[in-house]
Protein backbone atom coordinates (compact mmCIF):
# COMPACT_ATOMS: atom_id res chain seq x y z
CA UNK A 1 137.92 85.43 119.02
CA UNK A 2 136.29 82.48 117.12
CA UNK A 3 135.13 83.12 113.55
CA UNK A 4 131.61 82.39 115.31
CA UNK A 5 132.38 85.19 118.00
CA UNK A 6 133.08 87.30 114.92
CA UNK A 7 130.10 86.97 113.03
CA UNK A 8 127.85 86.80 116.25
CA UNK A 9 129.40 90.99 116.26
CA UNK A 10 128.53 91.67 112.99
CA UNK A 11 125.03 90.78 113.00
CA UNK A 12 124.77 92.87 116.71
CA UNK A 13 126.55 95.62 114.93
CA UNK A 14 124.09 95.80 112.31
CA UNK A 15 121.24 95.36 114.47
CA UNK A 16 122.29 98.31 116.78
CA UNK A 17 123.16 100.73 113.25
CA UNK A 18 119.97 100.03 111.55
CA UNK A 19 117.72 100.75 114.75
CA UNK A 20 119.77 104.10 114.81
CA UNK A 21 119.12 104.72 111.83
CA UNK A 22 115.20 104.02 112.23
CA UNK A 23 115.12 106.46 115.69
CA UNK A 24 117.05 109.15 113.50
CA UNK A 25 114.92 109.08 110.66
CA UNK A 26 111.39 108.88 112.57
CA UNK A 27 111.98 110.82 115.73
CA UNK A 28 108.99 110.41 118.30
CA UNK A 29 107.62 107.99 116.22
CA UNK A 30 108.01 105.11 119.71
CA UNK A 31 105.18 102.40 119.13
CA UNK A 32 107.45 102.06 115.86
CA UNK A 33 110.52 102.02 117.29
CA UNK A 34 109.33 99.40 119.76
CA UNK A 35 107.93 97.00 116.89
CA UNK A 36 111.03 97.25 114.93
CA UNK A 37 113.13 96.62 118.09
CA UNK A 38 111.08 93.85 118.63
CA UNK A 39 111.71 92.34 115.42
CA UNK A 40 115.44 93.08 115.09
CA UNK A 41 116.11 91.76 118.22
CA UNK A 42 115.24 88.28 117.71
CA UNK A 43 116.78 87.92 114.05
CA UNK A 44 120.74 87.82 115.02
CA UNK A 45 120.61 83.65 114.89
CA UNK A 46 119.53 84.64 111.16
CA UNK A 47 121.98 86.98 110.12
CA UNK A 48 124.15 84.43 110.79
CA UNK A 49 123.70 82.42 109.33
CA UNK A 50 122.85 84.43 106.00
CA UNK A 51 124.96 86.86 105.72
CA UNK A 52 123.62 88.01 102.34
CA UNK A 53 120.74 89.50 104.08
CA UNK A 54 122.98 92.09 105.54
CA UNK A 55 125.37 92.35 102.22
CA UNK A 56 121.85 93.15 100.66
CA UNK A 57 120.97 95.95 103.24
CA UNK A 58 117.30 93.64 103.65
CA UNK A 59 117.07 95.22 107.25
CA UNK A 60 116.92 98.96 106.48
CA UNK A 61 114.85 98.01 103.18
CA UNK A 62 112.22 96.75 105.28
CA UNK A 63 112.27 99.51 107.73
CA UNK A 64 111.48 101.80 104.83
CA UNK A 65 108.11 101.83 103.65
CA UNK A 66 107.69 101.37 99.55
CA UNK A 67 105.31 103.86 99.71
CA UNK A 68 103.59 106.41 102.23
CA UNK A 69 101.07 109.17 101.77
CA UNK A 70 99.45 112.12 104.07
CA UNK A 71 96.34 113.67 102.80
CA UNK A 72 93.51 115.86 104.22
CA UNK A 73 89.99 114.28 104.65
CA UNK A 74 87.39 117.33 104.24
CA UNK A 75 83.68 116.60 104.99
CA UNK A 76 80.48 118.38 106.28
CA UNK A 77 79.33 117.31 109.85
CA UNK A 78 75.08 117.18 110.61
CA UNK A 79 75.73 121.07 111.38
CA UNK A 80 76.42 121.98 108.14
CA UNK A 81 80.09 122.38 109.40
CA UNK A 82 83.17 121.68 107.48
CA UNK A 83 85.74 119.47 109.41
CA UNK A 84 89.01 118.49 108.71
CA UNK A 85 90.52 115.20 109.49
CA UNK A 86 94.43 113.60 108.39
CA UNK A 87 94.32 110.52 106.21
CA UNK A 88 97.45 107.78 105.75
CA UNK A 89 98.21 105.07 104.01
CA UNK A 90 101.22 103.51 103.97
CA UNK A 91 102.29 101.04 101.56
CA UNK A 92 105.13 99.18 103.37
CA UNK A 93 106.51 95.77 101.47
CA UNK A 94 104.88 94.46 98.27
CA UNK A 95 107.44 91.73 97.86
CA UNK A 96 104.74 88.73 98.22
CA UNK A 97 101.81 90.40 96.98
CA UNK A 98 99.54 93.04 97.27
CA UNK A 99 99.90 95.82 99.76
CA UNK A 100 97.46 94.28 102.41
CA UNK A 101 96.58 95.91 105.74
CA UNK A 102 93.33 97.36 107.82
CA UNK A 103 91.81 101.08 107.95
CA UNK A 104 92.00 102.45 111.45
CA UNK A 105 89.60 105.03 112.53
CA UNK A 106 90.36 106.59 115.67
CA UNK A 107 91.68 109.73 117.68
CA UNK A 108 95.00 108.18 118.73
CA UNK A 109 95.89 107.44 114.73
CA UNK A 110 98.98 109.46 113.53
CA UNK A 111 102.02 108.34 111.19
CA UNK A 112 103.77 106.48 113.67
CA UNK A 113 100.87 104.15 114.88
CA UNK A 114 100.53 103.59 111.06
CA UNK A 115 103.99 102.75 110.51
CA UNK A 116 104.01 100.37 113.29
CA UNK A 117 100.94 98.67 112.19
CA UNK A 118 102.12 98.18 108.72
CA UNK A 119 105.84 97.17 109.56
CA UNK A 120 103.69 94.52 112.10
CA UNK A 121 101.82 93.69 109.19
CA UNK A 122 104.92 92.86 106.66
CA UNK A 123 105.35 89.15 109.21
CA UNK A 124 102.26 88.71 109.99
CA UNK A 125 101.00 88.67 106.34
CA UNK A 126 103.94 86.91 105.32
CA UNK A 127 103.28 83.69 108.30
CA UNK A 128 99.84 83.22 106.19
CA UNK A 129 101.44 82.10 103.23
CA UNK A 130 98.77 83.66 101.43
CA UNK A 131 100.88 85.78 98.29
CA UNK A 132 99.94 89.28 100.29
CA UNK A 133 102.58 92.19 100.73
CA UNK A 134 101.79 94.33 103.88
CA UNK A 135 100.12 97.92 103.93
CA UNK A 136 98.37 99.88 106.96
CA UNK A 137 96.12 103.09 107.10
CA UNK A 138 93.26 105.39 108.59
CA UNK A 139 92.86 108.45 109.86
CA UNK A 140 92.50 110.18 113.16
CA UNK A 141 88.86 110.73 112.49
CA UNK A 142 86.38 109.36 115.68
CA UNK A 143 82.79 107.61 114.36
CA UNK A 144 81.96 107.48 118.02
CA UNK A 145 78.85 109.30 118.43
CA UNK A 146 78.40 110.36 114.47
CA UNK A 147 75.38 109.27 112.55
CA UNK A 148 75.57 106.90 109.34
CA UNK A 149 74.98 110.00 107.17
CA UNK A 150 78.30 111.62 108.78
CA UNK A 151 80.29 108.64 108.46
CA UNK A 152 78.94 107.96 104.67
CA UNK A 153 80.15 111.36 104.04
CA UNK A 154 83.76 111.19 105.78
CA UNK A 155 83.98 107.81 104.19
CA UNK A 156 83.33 108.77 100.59
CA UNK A 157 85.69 111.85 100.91
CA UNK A 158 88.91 109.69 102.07
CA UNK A 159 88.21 107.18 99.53
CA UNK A 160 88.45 110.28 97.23
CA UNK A 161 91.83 110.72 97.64
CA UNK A 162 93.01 107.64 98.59
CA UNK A 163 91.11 105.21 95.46
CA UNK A 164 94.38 106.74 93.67
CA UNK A 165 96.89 104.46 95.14
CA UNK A 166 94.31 101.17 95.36
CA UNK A 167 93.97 98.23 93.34
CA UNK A 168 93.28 94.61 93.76
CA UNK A 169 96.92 94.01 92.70
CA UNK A 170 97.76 97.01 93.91
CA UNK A 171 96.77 97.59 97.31
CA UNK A 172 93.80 96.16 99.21
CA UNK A 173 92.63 97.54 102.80
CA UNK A 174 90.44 96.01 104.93
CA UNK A 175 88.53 96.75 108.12
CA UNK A 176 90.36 97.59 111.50
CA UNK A 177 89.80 99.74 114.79
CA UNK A 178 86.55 101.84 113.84
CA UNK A 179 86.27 100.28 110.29
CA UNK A 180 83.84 97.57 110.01
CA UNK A 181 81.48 96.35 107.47
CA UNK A 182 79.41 99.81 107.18
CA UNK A 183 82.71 102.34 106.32
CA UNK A 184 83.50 99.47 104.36
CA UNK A 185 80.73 99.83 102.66
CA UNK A 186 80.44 103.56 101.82
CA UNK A 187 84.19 102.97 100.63
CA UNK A 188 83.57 100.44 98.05
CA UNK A 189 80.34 102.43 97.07
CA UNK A 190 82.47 105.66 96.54
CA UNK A 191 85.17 103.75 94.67
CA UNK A 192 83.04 101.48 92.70
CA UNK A 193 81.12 104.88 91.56
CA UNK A 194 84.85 106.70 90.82
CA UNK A 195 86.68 104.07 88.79
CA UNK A 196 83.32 102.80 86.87
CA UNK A 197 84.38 99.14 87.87
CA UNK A 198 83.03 96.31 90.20
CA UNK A 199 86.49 95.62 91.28
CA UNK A 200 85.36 93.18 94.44
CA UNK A 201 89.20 92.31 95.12
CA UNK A 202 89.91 95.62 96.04
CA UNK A 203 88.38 96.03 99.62
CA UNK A 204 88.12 93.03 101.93
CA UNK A 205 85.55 92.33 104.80
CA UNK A 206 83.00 92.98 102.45
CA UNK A 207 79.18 92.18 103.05
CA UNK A 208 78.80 88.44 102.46
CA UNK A 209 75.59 90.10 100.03
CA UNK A 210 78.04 91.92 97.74
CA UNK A 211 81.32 89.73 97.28
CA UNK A 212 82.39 89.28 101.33
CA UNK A 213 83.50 86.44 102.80
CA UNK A 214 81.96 84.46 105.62
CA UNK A 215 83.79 83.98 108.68
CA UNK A 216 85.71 87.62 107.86
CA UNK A 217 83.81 89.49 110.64
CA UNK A 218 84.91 86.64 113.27
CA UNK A 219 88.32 85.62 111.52
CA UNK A 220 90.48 87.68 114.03
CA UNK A 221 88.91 86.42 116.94
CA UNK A 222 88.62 82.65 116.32
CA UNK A 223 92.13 82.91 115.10
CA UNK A 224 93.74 84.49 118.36
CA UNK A 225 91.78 81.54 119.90
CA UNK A 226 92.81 78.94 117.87
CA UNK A 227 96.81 79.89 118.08
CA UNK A 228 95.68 79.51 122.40
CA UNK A 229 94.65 75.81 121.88
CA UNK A 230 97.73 75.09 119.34
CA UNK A 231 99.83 76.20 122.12
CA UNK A 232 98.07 74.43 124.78
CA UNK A 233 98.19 71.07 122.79
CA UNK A 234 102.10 71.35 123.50
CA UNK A 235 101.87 70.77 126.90
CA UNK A 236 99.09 68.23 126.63
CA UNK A 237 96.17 70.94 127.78
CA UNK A 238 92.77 71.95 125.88
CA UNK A 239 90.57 74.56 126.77
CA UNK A 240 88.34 72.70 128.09
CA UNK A 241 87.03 74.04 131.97
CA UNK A 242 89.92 77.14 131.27
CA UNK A 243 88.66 80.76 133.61
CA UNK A 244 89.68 82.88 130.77
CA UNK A 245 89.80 87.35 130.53
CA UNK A 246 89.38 89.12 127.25
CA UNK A 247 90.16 92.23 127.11
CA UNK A 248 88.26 94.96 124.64
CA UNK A 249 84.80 94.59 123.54
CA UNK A 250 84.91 95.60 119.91
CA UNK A 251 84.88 93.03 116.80
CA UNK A 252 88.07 90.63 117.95
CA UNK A 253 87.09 90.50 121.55
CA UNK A 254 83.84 89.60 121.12
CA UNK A 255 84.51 86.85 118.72
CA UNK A 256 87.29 85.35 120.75
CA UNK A 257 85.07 85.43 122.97
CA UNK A 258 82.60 83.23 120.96
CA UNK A 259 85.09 80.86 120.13
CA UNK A 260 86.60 80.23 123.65
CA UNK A 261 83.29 79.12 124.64
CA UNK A 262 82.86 77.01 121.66
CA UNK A 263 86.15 75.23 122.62
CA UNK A 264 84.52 74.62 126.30
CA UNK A 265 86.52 77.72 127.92
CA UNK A 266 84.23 80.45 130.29
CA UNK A 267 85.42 83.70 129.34
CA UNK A 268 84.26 85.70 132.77
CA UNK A 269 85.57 89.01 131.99
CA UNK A 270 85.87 91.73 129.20
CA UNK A 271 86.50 95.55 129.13
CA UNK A 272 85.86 98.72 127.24
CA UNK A 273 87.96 102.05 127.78
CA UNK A 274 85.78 103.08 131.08
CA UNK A 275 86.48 100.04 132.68
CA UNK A 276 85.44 95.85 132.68
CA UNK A 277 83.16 93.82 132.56
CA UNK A 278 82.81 90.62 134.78
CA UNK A 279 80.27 87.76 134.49
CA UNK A 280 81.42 84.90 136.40
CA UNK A 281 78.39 83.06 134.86
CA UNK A 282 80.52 83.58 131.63
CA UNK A 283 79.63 86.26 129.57
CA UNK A 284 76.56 85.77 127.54
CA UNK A 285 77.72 86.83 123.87
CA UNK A 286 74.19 87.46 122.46
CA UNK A 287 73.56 90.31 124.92
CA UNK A 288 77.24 91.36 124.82
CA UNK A 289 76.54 91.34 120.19
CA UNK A 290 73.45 93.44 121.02
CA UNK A 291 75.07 95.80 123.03
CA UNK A 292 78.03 96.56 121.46
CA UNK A 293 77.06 95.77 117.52
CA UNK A 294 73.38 96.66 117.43
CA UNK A 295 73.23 99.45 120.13
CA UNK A 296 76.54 100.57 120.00
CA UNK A 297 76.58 101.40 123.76
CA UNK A 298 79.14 101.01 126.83
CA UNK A 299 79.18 97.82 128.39
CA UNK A 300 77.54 98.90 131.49
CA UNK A 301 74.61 98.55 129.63
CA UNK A 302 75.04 94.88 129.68
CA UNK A 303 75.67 94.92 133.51
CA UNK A 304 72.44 96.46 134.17
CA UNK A 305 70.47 93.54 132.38
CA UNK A 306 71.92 90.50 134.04
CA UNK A 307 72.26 90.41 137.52
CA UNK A 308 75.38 88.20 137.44
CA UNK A 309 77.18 90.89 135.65
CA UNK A 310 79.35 93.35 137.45
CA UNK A 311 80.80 96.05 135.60
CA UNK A 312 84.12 98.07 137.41
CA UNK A 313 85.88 101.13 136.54
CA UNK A 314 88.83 100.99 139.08
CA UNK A 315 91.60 97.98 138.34
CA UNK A 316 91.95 95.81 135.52
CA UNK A 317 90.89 93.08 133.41
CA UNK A 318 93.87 91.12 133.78
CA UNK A 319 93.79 91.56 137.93
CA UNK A 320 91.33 88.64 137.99
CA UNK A 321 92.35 85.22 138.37
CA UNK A 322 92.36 83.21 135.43
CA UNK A 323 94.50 80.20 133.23
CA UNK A 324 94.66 81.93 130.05
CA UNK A 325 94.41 85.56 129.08
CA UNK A 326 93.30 87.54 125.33
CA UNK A 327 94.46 90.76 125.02
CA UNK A 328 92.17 92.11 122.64
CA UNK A 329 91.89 96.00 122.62
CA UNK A 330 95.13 98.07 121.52
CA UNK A 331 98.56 98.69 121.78
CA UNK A 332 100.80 98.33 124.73
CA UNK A 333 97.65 98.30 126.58
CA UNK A 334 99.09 94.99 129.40
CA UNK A 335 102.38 96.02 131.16
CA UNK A 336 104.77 94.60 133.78
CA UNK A 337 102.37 95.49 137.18
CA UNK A 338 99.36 93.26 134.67
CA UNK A 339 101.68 90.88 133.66
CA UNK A 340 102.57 90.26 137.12
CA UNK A 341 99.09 90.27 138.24
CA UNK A 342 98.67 87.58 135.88
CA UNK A 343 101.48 85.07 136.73
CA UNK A 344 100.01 85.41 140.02
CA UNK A 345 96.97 84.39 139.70
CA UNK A 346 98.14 81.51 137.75
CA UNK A 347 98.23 82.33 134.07
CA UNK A 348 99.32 79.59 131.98
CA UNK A 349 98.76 81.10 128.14
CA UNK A 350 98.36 84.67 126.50
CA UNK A 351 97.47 85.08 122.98
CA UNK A 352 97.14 88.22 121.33
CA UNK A 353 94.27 89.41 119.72
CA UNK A 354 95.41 93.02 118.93
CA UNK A 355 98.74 93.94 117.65
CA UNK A 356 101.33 94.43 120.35
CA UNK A 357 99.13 94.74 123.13
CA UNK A 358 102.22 93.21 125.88
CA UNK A 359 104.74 95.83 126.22
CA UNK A 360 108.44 94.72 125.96
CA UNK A 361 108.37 94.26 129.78
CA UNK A 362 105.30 92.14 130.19
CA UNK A 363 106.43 89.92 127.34
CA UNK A 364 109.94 88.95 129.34
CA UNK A 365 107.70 88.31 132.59
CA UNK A 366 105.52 85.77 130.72
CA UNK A 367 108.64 84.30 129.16
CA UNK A 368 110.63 84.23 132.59
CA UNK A 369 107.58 82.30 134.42
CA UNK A 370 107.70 79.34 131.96
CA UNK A 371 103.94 81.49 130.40
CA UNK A 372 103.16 80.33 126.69
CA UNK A 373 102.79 83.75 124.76
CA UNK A 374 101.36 84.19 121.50
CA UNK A 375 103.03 86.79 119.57
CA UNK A 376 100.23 88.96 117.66
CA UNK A 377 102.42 88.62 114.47
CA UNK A 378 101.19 84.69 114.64
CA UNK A 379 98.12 84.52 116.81
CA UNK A 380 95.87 87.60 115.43
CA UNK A 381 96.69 86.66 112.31
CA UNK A 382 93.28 84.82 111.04
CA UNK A 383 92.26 88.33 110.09
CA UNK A 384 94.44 89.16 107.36
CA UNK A 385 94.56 84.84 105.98
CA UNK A 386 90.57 85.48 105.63
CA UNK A 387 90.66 88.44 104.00
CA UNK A 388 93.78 86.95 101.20
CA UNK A 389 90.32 84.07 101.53
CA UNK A 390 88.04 86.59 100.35
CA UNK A 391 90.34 87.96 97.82
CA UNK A 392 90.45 84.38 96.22
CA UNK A 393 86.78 83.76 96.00
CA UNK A 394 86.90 87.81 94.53
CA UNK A 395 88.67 86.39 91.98
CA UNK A 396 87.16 83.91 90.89
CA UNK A 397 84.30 85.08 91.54
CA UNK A 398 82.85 82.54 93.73
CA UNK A 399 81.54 82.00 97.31
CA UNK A 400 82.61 79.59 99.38
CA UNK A 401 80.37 77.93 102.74
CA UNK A 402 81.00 79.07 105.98
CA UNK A 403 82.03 75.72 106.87
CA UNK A 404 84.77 75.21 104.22
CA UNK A 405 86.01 78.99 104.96
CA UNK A 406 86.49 78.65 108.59
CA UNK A 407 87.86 75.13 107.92
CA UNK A 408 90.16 77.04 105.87
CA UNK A 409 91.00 79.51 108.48
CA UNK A 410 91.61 76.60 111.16
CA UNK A 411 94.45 75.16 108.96
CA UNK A 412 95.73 78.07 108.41
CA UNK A 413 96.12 79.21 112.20
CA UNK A 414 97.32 75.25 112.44
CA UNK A 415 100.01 76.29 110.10
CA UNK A 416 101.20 79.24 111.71
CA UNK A 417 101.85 78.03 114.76
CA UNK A 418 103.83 74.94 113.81
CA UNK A 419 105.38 77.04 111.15
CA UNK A 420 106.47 79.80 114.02
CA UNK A 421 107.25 76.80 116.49
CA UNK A 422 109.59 74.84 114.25
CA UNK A 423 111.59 77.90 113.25
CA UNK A 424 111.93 78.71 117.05
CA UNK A 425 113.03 75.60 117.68
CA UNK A 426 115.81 75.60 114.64
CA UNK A 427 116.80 79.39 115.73
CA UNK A 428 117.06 79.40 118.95
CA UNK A 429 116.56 75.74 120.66
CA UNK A 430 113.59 76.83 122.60
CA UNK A 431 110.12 75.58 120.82
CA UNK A 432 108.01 77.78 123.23
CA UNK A 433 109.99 81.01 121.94
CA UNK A 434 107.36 82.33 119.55
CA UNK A 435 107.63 85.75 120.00
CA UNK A 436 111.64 85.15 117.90
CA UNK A 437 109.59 82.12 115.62
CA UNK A 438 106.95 84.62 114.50
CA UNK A 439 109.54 87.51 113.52
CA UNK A 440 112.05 85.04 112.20
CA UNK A 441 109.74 82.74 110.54
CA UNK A 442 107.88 86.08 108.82
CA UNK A 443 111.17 87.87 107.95
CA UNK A 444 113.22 85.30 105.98
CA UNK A 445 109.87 84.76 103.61
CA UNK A 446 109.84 88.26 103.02
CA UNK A 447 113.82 88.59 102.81
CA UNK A 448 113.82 85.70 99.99
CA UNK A 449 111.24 86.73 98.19
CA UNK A 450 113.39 90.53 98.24
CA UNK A 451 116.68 88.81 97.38
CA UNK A 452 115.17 87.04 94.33
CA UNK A 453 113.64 90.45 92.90
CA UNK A 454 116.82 92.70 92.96
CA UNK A 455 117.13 96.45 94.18
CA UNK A 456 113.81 97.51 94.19
C-alpha cells in the first residue's frame, strides 16, 4: 500500500467514525444525517491533503452545535385560548462571525430540521465571504389561517424568550419559511421594547422604512437564478428562450420567478402543496404577487383568472418538459422518479432555491446525465449575502440604492460560483462538480478560521 493508499484510509476512516458518531448522538434526527453525509462525503480530497483538520477533531466540532436551546412559546389565540407551541434556536458555528440563519415557522419544524438547516447554513454563509457564523431557528407554530393580531401575539412571546441569546454580534436571525417582513416586524418591535435599544443589526429583512435593505425580500430568488446563468455561461448557454419549472410559490419561488423572466427565460409552471400551477403563456408574476402576497390564497385562485392558466393536483411540477428546473419549496421535496422525469424531458440545469430540495438519489441522476446542478449551499445563497448587506448599512447606519444593492448581490452570486467551481476543479478534476466545490469550498473557510482560534 502506497503512503497515498494510506492516507486515502484515514480520511475514509474518519469520515465513516464521525458520521457514527453524529447518528448515535441524534437518533431519528435523518434530514440531518443526510446534510452531514452530504458534506462529509465530498471532503476526503481535503483531509488529505490537511491532515491537521483531522489531528484537530474540525469534523466532529462542526457537527456539534456551539449552542442550542428548546423553549415553550405560550400565547392566547382569537378565542381567548391559551396555546402552546416549541421554539429553537440553534447557534451552530460562530467562527466567522455572527450566528446568522432564518426563523422557520411551520408544522413540520422540530430539532432535527433545525439542525440541518443550521449545519447547511455553516457553508453556505461561509461561500459569501461576508464575516457571518451560521445559526438556524423557528418553531412548529402554523400562521396559515391566523390573523395579524394572533401572529403579533405568538411573535412577541418567542421573542420573549429567545431576545436572551440575540445580538448584532451575537446572533442575528432573519426571515425564512413562514417568517417574512410582518413576524419580522412584531419581533423587532418586541425586542426593541425589551432591551430599550434601536439595535437595527440585530434582525435582518427588515422593512426598507425602518433600517431594511432593498433587494432582501427578492435576494433568494434572484440569487438561485443568477448561480443558473453562471452555470450556463460554462457551456456557452444564456437563458435566453429557456421553458423553465419553479417549484413553490412562497417568497423564493416567486422571485426566481421574476428574475428568470428578466433574464429572457418563460417560467410556465409553479406549485403550492395541493398541487401546480401551469401557464404556458408564462406565468404572469403580478397576479401570481397578488395572490400569494396580498391575498394570501392557493394558487388556484390564479387559475381561475386567466384562462391560459391550468392548475393540477395529480403529478408534478417537474413532469413537464423543460431546459432548466428551480426547486424552490422544501426539503427533499424532487427525488429519483422527478429527477428522471426531468432528464427526460431534456433538463439541462437545476439550481436550488430551497435548501436540499434533491434527495441524495436525484442529485447522482443529474450528475450521471452530464445535468449542471446547483448545490443550495452555493445557489440559494443571495439570501443570507443580502442580509450580511443589510447588516453593513445597519451599521453604519446608512441606506444604500436598490441598484447598487442588487449590483452587490450579482457579484456576490458571481463569486460563489467561480469560487465553488475553481475549488471543484482543484479537488476533484471535475469543474461541473459543485455539489463537492460548495461543501469543500465552505468547509476549509470555516476550518481555518477554527484552526487559527484554538479549542473553543
Amino acid at each position: 500500500m502506497t503512503l497515498l493508499d494510506t492516507d486515502t484510509l484515514r480520511s475514509t476512516d474518519h469520515v465513516s467514525v464521525v458520521l457514527r458518531s453524529v447518528r448515535h448522538r441524534s437518533p431519528g434526527e435523518s434530514v440531518f444525517h443526510q446534510a452531514v453525509e452530504e458534506v462529509l462525503a465530498a471532503l476526503g480530497p481535503v483531509l488529505d491533503r490537511h491532515p491537521e483538520y483531522v489531528e484537530a477533531r474540525i469534523l466532529e466540532r462542526l457537527c456539534e452545535p456551539e449552542r442550542q436551546v428548546m423553549f415553550r412559546v405560550p400565547w392566547v389565540d382569537y378565542t381567548g385560548q391559551v396555546q402552546v407551541n416549541r421554539g429553537y434556536r440553534v447557534e451552530f458555528n460562530s467562527a466567522l462571525g455572527p450566528f446568522k440563519g432564518g426563523l422557520r415557522f411551520h408544522p413540520t419544524v422540530d430539532l432535527g430540521v433545525i439542525r440541518f438547516l443550521g449545519f447547511e447554513q455553516i457553508f453556505k454563509n461561509a461561500l459569501t465571504g461576508q464575516g457571518i457564523g451560521a445559526g438556524k431557528g423557528g418553531s412548529d407554530f402554523d400562521p396559515a389561517g391566523r390573523s395579524d393580531a394572533e401572529i403579533m401575539r405568538f411573535c412577541q412571546s418567542f421573542v420573549t424568550e429567545l431576545y436572551r441569546h440575540l445580538g448584532e454580534h451575537t446572533d442575528v436571525p432573519a426571515g425564512d419559511i413562514g417568517v417574512g417582513v410582518r413576524e419580522l416586524g412584531y419581533m423587532f418591535g418586541q425586542y426593541k421594547r425589551i432591551v430599550n435599544r434601536f439595535e437595527a443589526g440585530v434582525l435582518t429583512g427588515k422593512g426598507v422604512g425602518w433600517a431594511g435593505s432593498h433587494a432582501r425580500t427578492e435576494a433568494t430568488g434572484y440569487g438561485a437564478v443568477y448561480f443558473l446563468r453562471e452555470m450556463l455561461a460554462t457551456r456557452g448557454g444564456t437563458l435566453e428562450g429557456r421553458r423553465a419549472v419553479v417549484s413553490g410559490s412562497g417568497n423564493v419561488a416567486i422571485y426566481a420567478i421574476e428574475k428568470a423572466h428578466a433574464l429572457g427565460a418563460t417560467v410556465i409552471a409553479c406549485s403550492d402543496s395541493g398541487g401546480f400551477l401551469v401557464d404556458d403563456a408564462g406565468i404572469d408574476v403580478d397576479l401570481l404577487k397578488d395572490v400569494k402576497e396580498v391575498r394570501r390564497a392557493r394558487l388556484s385562485a390564479y387559475a381561475t383568472e386567466r384562462r391560459s392558466a391550468t392548475y393540477v393536483t395529480t403529478g408534478s411540477v417537474f413532469d413537464l418538459p423543460c431546459d432548466v428546473a428551480l426547486p424552490c419549496a422544501t426539503q427533499n421535496e424532487l427525488g429519483e422518479q422527478h429527477a428522471t422525469a426531468l432528464i427526460r424531458n431534456g433538463v439541462q440545469a437545476v439550481s436550488e432555491g430551497a435548501n436540499m430540495p434533491c434527495t441524495p438519489g436525484a442529485v447522482a441522476l443529474f450528475r450521471d446525465a452530464g445535468v449542471l446542478f446547483g448545490p443550495g449551499k452555493a445557489a440559494n445563497a443571495g439570501g443570507v449575502a443580502t442580509s450580511a448587506l443589510e447588516m453593513q448599512q445597519n451599521a453604519a447606519r446608512t441606506s444604500w440604492t436598490w441598484a447598487e444593492t442588487e449590483s452587490r448581490l450579482e457579484n456576490i452570486m458571481r463569486d460563489i460560483h467561480d469560487h465553488t467551481r475553481a475549488t471543484a476543479a482543484t479537488y476533484t478534476d471535475d469543474a461541473d462538480n459543485y455539489v463537492a466545490g460548495a461543501a469543500i469550498g465552505g468547509f476549509i473557510r470555516v476550518a481555518d478560521a477554527m484552526l487559527a482560534q484554538g479549542i473553543v
